[in-house]
C-alpha atoms as a PDB file:
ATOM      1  CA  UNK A   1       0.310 -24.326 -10.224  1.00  0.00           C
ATOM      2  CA  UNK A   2      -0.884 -20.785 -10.141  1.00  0.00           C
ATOM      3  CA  UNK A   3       2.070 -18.184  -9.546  1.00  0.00           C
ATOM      4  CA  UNK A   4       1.082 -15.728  -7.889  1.00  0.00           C
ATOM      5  CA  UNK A   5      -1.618 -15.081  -5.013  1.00  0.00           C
ATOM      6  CA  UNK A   6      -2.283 -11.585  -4.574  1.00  0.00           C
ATOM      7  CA  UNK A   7      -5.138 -10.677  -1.211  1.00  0.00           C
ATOM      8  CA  UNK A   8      -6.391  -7.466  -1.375  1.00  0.00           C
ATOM      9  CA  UNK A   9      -5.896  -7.664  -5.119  1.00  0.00           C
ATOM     10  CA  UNK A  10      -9.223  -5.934  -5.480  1.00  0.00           C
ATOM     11  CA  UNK A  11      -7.859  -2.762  -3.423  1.00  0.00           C
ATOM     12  CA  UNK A  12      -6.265  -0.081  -4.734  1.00  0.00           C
ATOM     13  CA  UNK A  13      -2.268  -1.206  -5.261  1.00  0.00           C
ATOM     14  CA  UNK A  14      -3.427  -4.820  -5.027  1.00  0.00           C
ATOM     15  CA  UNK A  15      -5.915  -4.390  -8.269  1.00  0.00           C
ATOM     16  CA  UNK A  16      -2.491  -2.308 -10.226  1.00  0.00           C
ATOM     17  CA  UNK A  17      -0.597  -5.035  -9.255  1.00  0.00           C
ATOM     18  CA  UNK A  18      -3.022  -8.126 -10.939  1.00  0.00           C
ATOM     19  CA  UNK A  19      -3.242  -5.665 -14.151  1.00  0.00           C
ATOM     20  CA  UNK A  20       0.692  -5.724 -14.369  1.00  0.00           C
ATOM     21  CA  UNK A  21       0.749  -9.526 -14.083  1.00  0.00           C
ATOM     22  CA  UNK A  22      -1.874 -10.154 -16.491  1.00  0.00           C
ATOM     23  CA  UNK A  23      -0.040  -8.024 -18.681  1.00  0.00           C
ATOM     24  CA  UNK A  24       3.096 -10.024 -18.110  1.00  0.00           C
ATOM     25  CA  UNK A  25       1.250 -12.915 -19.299  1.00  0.00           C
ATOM     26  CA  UNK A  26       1.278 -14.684 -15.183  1.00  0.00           C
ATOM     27  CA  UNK A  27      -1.266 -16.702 -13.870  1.00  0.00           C
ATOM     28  CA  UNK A  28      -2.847 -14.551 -10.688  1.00  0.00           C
ATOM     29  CA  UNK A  29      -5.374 -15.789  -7.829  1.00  0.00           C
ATOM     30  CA  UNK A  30      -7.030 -12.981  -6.221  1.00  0.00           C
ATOM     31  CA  UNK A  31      -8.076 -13.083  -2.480  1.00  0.00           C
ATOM     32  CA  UNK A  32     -10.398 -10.549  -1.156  1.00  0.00           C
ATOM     33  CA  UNK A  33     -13.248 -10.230   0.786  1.00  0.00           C
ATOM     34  CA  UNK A  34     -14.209  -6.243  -0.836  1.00  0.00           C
ATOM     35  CA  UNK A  35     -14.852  -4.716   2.482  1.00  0.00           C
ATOM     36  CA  UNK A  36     -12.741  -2.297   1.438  1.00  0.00           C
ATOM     37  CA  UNK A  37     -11.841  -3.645  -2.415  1.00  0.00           C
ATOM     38  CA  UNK A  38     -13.920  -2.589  -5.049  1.00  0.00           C
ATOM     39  CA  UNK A  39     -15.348  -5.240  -8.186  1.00  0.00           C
ATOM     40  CA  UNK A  40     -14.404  -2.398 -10.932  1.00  0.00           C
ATOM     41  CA  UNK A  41     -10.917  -2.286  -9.909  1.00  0.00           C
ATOM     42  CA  UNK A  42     -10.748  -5.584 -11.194  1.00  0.00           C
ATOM     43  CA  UNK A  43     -13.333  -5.005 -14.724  1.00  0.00           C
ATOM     44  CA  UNK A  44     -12.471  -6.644 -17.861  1.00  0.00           C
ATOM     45  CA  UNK A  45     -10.289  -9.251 -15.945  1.00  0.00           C
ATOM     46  CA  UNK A  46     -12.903 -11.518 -15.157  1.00  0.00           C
ATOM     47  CA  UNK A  47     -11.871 -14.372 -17.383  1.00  0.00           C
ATOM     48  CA  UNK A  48      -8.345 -13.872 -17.468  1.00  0.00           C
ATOM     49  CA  UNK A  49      -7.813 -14.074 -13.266  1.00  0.00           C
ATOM     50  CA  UNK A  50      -8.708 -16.473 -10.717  1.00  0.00           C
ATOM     51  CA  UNK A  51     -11.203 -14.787  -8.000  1.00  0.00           C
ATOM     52  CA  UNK A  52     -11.214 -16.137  -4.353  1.00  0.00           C
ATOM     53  CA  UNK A  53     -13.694 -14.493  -2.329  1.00  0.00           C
ATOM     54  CA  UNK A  54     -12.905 -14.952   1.496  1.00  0.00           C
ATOM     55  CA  UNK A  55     -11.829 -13.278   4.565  1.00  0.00           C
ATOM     56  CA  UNK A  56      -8.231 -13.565   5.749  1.00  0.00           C
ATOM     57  CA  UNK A  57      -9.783 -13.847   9.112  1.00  0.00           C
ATOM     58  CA  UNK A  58     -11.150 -17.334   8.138  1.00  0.00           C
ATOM     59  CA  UNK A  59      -7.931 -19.813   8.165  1.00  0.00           C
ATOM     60  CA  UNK A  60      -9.347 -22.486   6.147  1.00  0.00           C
ATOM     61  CA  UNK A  61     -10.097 -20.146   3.092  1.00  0.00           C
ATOM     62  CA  UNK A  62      -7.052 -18.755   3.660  1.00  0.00           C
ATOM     63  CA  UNK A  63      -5.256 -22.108   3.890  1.00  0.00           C
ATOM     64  CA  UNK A  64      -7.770 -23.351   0.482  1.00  0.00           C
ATOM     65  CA  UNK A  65      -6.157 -19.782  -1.498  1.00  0.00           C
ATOM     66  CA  UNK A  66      -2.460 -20.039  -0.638  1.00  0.00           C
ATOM     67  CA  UNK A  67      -2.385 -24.323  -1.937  1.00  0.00           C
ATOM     68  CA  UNK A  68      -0.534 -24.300  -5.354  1.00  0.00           C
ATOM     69  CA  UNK A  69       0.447 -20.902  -5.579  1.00  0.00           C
ATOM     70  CA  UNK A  70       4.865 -20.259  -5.997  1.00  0.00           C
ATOM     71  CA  UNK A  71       4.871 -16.312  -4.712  1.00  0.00           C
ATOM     72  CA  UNK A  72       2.051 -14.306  -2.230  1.00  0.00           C
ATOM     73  CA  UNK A  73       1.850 -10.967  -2.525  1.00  0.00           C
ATOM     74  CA  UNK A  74      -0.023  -9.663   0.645  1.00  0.00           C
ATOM     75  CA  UNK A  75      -1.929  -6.289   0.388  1.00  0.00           C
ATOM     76  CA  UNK A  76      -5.088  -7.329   2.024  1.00  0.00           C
ATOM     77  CA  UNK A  77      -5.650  -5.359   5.276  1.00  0.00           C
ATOM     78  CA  UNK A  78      -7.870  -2.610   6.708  1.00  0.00           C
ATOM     79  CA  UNK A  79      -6.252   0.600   5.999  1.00  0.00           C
ATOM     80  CA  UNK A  80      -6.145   4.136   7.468  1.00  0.00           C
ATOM     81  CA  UNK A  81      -5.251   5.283  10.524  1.00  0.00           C
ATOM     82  CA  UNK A  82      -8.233   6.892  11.446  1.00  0.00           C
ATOM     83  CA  UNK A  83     -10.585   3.375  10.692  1.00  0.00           C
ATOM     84  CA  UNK A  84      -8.037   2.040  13.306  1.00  0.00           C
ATOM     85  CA  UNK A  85      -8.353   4.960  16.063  1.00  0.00           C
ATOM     86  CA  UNK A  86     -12.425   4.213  15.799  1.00  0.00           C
ATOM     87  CA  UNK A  87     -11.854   0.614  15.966  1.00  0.00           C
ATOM     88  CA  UNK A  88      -8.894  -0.773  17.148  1.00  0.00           C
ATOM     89  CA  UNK A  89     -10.233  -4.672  17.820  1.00  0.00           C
ATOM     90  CA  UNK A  90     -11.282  -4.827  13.728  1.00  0.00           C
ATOM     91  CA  UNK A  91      -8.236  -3.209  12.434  1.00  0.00           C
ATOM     92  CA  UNK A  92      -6.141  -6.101  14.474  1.00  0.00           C
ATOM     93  CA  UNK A  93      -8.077  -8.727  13.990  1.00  0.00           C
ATOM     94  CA  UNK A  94      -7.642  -8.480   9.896  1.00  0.00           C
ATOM     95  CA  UNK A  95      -4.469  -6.760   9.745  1.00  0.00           C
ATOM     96  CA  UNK A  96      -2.630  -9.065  12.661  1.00  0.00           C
ATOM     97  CA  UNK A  97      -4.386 -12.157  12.811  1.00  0.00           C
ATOM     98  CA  UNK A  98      -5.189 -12.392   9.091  1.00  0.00           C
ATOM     99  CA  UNK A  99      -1.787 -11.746   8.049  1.00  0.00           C
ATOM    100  CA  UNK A 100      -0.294 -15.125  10.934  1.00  0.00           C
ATOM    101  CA  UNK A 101      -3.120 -16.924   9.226  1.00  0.00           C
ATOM    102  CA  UNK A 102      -1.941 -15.925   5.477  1.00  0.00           C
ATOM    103  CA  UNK A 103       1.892 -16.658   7.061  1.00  0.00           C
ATOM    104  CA  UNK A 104       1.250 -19.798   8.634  1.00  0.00           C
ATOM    105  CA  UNK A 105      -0.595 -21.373   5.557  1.00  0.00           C
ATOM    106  CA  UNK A 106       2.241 -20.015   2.972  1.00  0.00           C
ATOM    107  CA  UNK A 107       4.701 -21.821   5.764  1.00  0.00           C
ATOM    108  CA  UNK A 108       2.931 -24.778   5.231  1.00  0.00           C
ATOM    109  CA  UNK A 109       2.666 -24.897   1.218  1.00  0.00           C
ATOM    110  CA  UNK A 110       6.162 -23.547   1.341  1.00  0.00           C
ATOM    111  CA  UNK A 111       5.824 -21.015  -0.874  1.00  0.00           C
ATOM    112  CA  UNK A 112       8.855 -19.447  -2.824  1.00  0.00           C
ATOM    113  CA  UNK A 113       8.453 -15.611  -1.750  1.00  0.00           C
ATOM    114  CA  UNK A 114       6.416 -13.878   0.762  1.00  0.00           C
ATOM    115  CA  UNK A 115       5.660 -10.113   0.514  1.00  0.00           C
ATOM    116  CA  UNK A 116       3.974  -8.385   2.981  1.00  0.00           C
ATOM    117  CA  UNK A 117       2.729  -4.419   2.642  1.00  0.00           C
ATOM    118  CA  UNK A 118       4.190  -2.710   5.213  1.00  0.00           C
ATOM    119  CA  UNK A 119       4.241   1.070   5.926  1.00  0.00           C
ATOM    120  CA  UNK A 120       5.650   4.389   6.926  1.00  0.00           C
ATOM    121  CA  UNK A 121       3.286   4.747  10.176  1.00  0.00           C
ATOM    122  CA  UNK A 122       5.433   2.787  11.807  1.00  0.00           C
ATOM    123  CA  UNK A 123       8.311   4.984  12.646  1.00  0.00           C
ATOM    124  CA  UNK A 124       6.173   7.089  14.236  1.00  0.00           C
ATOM    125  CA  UNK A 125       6.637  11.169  14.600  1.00  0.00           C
ATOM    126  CA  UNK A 126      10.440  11.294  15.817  1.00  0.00           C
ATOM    127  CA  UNK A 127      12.282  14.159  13.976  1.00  0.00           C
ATOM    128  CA  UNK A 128      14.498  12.171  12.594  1.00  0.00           C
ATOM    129  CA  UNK A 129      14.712  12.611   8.491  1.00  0.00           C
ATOM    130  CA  UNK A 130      14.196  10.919   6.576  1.00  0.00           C
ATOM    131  CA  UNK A 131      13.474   7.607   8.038  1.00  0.00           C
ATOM    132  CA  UNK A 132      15.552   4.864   7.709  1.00  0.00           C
ATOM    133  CA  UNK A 133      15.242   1.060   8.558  1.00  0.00           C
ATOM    134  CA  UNK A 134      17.800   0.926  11.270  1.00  0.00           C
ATOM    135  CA  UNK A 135      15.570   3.389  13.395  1.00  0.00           C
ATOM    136  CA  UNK A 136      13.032   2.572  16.290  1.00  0.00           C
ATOM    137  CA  UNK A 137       9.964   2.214  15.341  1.00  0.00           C
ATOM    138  CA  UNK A 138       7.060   4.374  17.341  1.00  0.00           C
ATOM    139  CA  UNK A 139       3.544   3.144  16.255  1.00  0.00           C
ATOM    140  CA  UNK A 140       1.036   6.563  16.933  1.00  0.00           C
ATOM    141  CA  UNK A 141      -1.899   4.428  16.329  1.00  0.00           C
ATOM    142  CA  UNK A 142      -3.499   0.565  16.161  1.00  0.00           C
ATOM    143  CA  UNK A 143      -2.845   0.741  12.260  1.00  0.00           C
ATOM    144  CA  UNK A 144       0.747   1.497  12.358  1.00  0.00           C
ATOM    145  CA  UNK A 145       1.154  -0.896  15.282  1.00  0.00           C
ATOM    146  CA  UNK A 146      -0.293  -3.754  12.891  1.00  0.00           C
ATOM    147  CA  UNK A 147       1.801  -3.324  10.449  1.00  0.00           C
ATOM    148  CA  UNK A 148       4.768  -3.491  12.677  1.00  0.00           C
ATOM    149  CA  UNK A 149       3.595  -6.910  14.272  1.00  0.00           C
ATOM    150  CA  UNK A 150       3.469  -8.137  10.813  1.00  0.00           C
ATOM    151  CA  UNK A 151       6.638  -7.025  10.139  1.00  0.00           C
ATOM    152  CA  UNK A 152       8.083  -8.701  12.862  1.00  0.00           C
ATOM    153  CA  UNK A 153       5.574 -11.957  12.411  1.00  0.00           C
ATOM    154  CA  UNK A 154       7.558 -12.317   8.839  1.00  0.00           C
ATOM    155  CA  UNK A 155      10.763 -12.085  10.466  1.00  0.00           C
ATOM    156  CA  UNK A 156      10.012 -14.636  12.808  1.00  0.00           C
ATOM    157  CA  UNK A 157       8.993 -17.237   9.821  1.00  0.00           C
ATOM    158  CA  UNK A 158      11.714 -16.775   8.002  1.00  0.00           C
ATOM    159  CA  UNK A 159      14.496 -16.942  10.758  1.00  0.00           C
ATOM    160  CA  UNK A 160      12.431 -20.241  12.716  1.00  0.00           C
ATOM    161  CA  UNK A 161      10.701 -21.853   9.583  1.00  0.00           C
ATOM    162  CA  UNK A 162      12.898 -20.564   6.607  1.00  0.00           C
ATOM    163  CA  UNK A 163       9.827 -18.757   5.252  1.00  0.00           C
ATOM    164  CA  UNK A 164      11.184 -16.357   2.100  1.00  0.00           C
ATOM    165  CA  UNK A 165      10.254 -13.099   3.282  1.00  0.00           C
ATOM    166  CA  UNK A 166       9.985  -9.233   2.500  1.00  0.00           C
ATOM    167  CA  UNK A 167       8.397  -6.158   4.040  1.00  0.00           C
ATOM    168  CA  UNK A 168       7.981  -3.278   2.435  1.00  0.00           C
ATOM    169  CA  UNK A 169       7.041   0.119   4.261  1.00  0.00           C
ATOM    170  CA  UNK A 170       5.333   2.134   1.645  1.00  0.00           C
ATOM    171  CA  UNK A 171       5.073   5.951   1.880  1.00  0.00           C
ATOM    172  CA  UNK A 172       2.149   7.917   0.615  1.00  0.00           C
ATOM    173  CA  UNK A 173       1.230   5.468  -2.667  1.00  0.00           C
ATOM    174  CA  UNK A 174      -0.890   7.262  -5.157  1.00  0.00           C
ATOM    175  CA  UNK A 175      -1.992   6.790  -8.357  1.00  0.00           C
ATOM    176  CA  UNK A 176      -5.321   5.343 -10.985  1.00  0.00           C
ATOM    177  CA  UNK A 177      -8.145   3.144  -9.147  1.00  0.00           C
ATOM    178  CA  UNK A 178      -7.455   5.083  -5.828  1.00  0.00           C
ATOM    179  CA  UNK A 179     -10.922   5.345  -4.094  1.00  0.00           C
ATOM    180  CA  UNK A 180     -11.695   8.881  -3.708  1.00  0.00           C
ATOM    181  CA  UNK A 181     -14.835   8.335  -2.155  1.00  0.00           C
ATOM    182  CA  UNK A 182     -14.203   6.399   1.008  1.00  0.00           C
ATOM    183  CA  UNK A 183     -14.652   8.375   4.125  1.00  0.00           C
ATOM    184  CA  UNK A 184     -10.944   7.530   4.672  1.00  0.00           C
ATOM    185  CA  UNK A 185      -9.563   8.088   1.595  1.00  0.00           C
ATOM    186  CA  UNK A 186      -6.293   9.348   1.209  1.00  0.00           C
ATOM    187  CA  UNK A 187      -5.714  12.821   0.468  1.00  0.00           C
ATOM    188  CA  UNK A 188      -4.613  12.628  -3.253  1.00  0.00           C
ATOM    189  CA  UNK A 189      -7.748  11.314  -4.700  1.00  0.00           C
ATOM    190  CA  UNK A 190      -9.190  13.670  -2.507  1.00  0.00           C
ATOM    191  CA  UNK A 191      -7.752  16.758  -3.457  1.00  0.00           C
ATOM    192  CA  UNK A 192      -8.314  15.248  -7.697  1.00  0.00           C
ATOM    193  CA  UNK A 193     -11.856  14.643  -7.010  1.00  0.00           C
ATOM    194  CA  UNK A 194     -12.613  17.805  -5.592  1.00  0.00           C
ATOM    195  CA  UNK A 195     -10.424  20.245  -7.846  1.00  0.00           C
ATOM    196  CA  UNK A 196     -12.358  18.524 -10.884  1.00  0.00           C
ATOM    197  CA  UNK A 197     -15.607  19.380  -9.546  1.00  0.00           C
ATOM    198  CA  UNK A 198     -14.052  23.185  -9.157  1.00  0.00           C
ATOM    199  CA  UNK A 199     -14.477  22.643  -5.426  1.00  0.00           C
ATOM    200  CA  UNK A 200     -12.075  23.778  -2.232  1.00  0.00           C
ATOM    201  CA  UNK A 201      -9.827  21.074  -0.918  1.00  0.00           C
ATOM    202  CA  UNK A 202     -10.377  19.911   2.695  1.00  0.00           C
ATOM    203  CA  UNK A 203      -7.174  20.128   4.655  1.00  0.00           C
ATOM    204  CA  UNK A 204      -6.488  18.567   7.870  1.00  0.00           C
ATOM    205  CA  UNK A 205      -3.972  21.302  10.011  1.00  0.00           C
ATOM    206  CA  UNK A 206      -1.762  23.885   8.416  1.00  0.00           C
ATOM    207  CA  UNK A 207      -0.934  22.211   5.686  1.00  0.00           C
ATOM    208  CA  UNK A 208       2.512  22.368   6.318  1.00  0.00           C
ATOM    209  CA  UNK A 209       2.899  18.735   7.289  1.00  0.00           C
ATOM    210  CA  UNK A 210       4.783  16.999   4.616  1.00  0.00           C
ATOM    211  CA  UNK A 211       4.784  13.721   2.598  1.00  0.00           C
ATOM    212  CA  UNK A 212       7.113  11.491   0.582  1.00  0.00           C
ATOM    213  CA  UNK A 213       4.442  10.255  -2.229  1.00  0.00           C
ATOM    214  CA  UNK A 214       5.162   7.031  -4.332  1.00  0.00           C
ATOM    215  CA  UNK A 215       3.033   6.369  -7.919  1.00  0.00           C
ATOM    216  CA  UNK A 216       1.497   3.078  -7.852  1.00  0.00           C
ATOM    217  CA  UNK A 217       3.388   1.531 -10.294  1.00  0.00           C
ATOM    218  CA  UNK A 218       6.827   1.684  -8.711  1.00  0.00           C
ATOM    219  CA  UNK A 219       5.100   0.219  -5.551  1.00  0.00           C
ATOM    220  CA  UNK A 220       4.056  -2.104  -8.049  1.00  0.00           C
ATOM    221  CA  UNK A 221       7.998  -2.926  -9.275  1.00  0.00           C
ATOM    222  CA  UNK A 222       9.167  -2.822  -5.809  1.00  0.00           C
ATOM    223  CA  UNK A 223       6.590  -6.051  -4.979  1.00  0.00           C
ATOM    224  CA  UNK A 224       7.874  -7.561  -8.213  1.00  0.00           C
ATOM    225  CA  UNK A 225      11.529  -7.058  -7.374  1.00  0.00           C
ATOM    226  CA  UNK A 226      11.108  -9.545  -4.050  1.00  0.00           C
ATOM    227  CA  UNK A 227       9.542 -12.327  -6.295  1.00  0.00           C
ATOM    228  CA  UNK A 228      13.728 -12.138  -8.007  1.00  0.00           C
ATOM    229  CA  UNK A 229      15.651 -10.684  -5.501  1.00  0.00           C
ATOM    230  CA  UNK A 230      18.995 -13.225  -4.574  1.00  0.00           C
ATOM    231  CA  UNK A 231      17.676 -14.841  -1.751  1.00  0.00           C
ATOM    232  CA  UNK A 232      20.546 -13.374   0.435  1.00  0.00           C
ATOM    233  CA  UNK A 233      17.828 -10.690   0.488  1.00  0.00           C
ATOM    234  CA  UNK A 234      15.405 -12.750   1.936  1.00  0.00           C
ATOM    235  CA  UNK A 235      14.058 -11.621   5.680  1.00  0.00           C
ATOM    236  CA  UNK A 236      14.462  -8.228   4.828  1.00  0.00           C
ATOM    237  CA  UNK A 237      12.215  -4.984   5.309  1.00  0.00           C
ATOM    238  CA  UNK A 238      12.952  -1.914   2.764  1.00  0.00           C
ATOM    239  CA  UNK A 239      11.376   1.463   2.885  1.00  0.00           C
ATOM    240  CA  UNK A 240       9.996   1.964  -0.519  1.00  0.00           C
ATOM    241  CA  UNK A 241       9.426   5.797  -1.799  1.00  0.00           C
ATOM    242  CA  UNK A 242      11.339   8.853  -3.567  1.00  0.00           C
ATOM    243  CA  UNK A 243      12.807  10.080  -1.342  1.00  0.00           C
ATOM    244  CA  UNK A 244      11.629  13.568  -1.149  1.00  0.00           C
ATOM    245  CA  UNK A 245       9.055  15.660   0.717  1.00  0.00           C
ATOM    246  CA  UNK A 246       6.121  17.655  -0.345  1.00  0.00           C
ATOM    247  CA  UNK A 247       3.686  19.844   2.095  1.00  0.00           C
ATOM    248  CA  UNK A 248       0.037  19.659   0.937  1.00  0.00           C
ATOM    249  CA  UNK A 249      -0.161  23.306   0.757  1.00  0.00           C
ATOM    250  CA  UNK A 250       2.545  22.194  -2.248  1.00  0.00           C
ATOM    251  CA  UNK A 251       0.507  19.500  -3.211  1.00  0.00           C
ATOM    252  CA  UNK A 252      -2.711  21.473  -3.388  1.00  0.00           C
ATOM    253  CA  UNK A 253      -0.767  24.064  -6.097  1.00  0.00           C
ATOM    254  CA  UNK A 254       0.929  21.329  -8.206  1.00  0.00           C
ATOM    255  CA  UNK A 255      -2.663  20.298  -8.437  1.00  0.00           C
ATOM    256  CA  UNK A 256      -4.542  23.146  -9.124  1.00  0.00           C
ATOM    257  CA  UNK A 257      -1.339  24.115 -11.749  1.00  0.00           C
ATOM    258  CA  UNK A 258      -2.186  20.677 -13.700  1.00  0.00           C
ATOM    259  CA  UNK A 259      -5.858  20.425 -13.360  1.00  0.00           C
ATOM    260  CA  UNK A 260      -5.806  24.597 -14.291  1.00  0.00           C
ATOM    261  CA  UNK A 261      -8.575  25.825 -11.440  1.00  0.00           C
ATOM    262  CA  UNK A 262      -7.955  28.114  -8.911  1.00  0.00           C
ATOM    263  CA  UNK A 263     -10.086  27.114  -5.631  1.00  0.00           C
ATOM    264  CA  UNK A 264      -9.211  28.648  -1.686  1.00  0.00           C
ATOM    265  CA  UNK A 265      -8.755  25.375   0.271  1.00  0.00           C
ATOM    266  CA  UNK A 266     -10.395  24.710   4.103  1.00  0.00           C
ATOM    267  CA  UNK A 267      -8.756  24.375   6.881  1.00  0.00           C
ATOM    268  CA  UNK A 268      -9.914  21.661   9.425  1.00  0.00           C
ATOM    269  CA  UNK A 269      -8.195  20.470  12.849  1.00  0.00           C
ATOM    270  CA  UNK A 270      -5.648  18.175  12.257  1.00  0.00           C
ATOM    271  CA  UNK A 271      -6.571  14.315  13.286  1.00  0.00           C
ATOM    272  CA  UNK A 272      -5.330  12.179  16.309  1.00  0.00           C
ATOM    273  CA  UNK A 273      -2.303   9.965  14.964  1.00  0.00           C
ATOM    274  CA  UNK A 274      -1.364  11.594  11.517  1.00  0.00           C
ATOM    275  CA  UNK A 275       2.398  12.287  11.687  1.00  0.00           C
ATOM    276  CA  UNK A 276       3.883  15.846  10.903  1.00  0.00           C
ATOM    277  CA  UNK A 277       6.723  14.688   8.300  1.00  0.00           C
ATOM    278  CA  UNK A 278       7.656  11.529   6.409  1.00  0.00           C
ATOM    279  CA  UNK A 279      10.525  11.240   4.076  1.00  0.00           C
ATOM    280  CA  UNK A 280      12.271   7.801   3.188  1.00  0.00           C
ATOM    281  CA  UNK A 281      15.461   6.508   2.458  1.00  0.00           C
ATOM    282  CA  UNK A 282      15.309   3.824   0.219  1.00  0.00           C
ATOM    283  CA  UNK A 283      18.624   2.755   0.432  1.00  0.00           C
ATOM    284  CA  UNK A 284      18.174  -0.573   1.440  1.00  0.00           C
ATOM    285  CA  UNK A 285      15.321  -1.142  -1.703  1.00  0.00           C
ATOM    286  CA  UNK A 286      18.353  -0.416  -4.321  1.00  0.00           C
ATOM    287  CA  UNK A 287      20.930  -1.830  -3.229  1.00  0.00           C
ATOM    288  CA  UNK A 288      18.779  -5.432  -1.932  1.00  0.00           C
ATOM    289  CA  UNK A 289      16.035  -5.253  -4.310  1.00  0.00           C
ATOM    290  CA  UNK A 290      17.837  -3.471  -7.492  1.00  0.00           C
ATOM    291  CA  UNK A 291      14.619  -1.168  -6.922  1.00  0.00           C
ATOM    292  CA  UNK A 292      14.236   2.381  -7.745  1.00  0.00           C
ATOM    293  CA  UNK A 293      11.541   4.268  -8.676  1.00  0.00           C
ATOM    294  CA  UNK A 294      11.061   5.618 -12.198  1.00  0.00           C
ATOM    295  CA  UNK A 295       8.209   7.727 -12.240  1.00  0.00           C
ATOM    296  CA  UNK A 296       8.424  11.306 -10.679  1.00  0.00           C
ATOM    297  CA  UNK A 297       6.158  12.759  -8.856  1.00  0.00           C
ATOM    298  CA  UNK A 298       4.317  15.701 -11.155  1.00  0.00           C
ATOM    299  CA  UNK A 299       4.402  12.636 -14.003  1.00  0.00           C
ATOM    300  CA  UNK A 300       2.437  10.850 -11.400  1.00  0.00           C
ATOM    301  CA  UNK A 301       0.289  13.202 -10.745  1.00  0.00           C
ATOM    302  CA  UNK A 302      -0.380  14.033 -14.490  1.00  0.00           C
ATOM    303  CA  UNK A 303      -1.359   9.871 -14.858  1.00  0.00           C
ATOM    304  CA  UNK A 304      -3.393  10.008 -12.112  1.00  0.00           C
ATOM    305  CA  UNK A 305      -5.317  13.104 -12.824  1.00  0.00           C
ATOM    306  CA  UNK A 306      -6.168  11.629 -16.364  1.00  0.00           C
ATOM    307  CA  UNK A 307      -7.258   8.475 -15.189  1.00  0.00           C
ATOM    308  CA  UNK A 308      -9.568  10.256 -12.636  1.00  0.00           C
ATOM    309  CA  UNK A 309     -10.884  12.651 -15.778  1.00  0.00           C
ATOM    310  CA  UNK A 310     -11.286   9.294 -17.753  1.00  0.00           C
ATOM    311  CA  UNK A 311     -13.321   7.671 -14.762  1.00  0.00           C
ATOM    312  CA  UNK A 312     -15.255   9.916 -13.228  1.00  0.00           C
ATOM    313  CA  UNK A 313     -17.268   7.914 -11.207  1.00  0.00           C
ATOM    314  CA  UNK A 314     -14.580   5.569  -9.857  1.00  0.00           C
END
């Protein structure tokens, strides 16, 4: 029996995650179909990981990755926000349908732990901060509004089929194998890429808008905290972050302070769906999970920056 099935594992967080297991000395299937996944994420693991290659859209191969395996770890989906605004029908069709197909088949080979990768877009722009579980979600866009149906698809197989489930909303995740290049990357790899090359940073709005950024590897934990969590905990859906907010004005300086450039960034419109401010309370993580996070965020940003000046052509 293989342990753990990890889709998306080729992805950014998915392809951290399969390094940490290896490392642990676990058996890990990977399931991806690298639409968005990338082949070096995964280098110099080839004969230490089993590789699945198939669409969570097709339920047989799907069905054929989750036989055998004890916990799923599910980080396959189409990200961004923006992919989703351009095309909504795609961004359901993997992130919804795929993730009732993943559910149904992990139902059926009753599977120990489920753990599906939520995210912050679901609460939405209210005012409220930070954000905390017990708050009404408002989906801005067809991304965020995936997410949420999953969320609520895993809460309806664990309460009607007993299904061992988590959800975890992540907020802002950064850190090494992050695809800068992507046309929707996110804006830390951005900001790296570009400050290495001694070039301005592109910023969407002001600048004032704020985030509550996460390293990798505590994302990372947080997933391996579900797979040992009492299963009192089970059903449950946990912001997982710091805790704190930065603007990307603040970012942008942290940045240029660490990567020691000085560059005048550009100013573009901001984009249809982005929130103003995110901040979590992880509460619920530490106290169900015994999560917290260990690495801060300038530490984070150090790592990352290193592994971008180690790799770069990622």
């Amino acid at each position: 029996m293989t342990e753990f099935l990890v889709t998306g594992g080729a992805g950014f967080i998915g392809s951290n995650l399969v390094r940490r297991l290896v490392q642990d000395g676990k058996s890990v299937r990977v399931f991806d179909n690298f639409s968005t996944g990338r082949r070096t994420n995964l280098a110099g693991l080839e004969n230490k990981i089993e590789l699945r290659e198939g669409d969570l859209r097709d339920a047989a191969a799907v069905r054929d990755a989750v036989r055998d395996v004890k916990f799923v770890i599910h980080f396959g989906a189409l990200p961004s926000v923006q992919r989703s605004v351009e095309d909504p029908l795609t961004s359901n069709e993997v992130n919804v349908t795929g993730t009732l197909n993943l559910l149904i088949a992990a139902r059926d080979a009753k599977v120990q732990r489920f753990v599906f990768s939520s995210s912050s877009s679901v609460y939405g722009d209210t005012p409220t901060l930070p954000k905390r579980e017990d708050m009404t979600p408002q989906p801005l866009s067809p991304y965020a509004l995936s997410k949420l149906t999953g969320e609520h698809y895993c809460r309806i197989f664990h309460r009607l089929y007993g299904l061992p489930t988590f959800a975890l909303r992540y907020f802002n995740v950064f850190g090494p194998r992050q695809n800068p290049k992507s046309q929707y990357a996110a804006v830390i790899p951005l900001f790296i890429n570009s400050l290495l090359r001694g070039e301005p940073c592109t910023i969407n709005g002001d600048g004032g808008q704020t985030r509550d950024f996460t390293f990798v590897e505590d994302v990372v934990a947080a997933n391996l905290c579900c797979c040992r969590a009492p299963a009192s905990a089970t059903g449950a859906v946990c912001n997982v972050a710091w805790g704190n907010r930065t603007s990307l004005l603040e970012l942008v300086a942290m940045l240029q302070k660490i990567i020691g450039v000085s560059v005048p960034s550009i100013h573009h419109p901001a984009r249809a769906g982005d929130v103003r401010d995110s901040q979590a309370d992880s509460t619920l993580a530490r106290k169900l999970l015994g999560w917290s996070p260990a690495v801060s965020f300038e530490e984070g940003l150090r790592r990352t920056i290193a592994w971008f000046r180690e790799n770069p052509n990622p």
